[in-house]
Protein backbone atom coordinates (compact mmCIF):
# COMPACT_ATOMS: atom_id res chain seq x y z
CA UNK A 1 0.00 0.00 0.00
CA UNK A 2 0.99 3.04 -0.46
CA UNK A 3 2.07 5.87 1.80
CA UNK A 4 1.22 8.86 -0.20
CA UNK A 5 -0.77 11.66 1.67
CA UNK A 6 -3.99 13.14 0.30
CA UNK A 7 -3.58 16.35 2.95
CA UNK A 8 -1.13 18.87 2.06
CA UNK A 9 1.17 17.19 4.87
CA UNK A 10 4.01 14.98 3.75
CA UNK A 11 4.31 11.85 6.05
CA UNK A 12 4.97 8.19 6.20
CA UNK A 13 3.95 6.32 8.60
CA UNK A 14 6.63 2.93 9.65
CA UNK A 15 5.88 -0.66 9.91
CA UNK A 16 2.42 -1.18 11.03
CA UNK A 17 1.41 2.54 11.56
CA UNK A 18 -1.49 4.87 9.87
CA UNK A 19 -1.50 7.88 9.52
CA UNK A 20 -5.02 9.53 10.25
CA UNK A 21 -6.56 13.45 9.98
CA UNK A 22 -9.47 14.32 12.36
CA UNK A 23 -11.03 16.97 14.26
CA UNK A 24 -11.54 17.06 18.33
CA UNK A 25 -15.42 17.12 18.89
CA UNK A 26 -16.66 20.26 20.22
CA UNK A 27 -16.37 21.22 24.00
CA UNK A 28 -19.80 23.06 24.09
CA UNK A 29 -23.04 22.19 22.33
CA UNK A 30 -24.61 24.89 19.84
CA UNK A 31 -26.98 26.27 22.54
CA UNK A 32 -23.75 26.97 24.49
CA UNK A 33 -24.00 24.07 26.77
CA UNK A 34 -20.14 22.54 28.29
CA UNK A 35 -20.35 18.74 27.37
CA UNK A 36 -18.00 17.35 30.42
CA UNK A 37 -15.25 14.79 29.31
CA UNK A 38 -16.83 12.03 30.58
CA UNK A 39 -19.73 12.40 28.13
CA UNK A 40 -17.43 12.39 24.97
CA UNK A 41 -15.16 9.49 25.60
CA UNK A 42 -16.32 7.61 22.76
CA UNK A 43 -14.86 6.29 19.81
CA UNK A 44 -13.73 9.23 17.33
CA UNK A 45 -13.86 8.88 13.56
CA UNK A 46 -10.87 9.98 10.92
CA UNK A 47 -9.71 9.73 7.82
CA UNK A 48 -6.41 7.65 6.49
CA UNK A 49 -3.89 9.80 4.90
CA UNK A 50 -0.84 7.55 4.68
CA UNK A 51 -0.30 3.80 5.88
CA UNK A 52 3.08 1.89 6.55
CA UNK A 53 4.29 -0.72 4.43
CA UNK A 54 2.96 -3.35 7.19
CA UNK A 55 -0.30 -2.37 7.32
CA UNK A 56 -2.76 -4.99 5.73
CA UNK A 57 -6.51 -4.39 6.80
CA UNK A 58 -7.02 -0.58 5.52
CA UNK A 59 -5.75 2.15 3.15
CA UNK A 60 -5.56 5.42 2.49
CA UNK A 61 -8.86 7.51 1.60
CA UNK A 62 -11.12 4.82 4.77
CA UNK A 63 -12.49 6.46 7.13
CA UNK A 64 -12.10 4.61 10.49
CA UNK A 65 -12.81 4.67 14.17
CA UNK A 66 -10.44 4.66 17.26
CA UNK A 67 -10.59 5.15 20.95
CA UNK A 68 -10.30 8.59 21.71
CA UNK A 69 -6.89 7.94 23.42
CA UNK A 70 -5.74 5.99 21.22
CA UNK A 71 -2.24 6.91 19.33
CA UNK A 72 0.07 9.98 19.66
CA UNK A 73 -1.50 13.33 18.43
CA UNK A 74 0.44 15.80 16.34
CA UNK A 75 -0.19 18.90 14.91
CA UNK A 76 1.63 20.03 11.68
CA UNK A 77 0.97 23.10 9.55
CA UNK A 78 -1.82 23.95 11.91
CA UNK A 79 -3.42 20.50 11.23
CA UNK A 80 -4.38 18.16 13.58
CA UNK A 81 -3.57 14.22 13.31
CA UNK A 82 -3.03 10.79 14.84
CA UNK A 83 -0.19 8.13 14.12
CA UNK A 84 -2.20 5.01 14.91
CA UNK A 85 -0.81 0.73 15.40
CA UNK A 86 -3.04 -0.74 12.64
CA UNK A 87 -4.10 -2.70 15.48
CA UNK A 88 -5.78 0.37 17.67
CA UNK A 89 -8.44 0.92 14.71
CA UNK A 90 -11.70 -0.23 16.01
CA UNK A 91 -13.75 -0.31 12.32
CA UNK A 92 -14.14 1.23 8.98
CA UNK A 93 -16.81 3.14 8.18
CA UNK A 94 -18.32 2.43 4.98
């Protein structure tokens, strides 16, 4: 597979590793309302931008879920992502 980007980031991921754009979920509802941390630990969705050469289950373009403390978050050219283990990827959505 191949571990071309579709962002305007360059990056490739190692071994068994994806890596995945997404966005934090809001910390206030649109009627203003805080939502408290404990009500938002659920799984978060992204999107694939690059996979390692190990990585057999997914590609680049899937949109997946993951444990919202799942992988090591990075920010680069004001963009938020995720380097993920193939193996912390919970499902694709499809």
């Amino acid at each position: 597979m191949s571990g071309a980007t579709k962002s305007s980031v360059k990056f490739k991921p190692l071994k068994d590793r994806v890596f995945v754009s997404y966005s934090d979920e809001p910390e206030k509802t649109s009627s203003g309302l805080y939502i408290p941390d404990a009500a938002k630990e659920k799984p978060q969705q992204g999107q694939i931008e690059a996979v390692g050469s190990e990585v057999k289950e997914v590609k680049v373009g899937n949109t997946i879920l993951f444990d919202k403390y799942s992988g090591s978050k990075i920010k680069l050219e004001d963009q938020d992502f995720l380097i993920l283990k193939e193996e912390d990827i919970l499902g694709i959505i499809e």
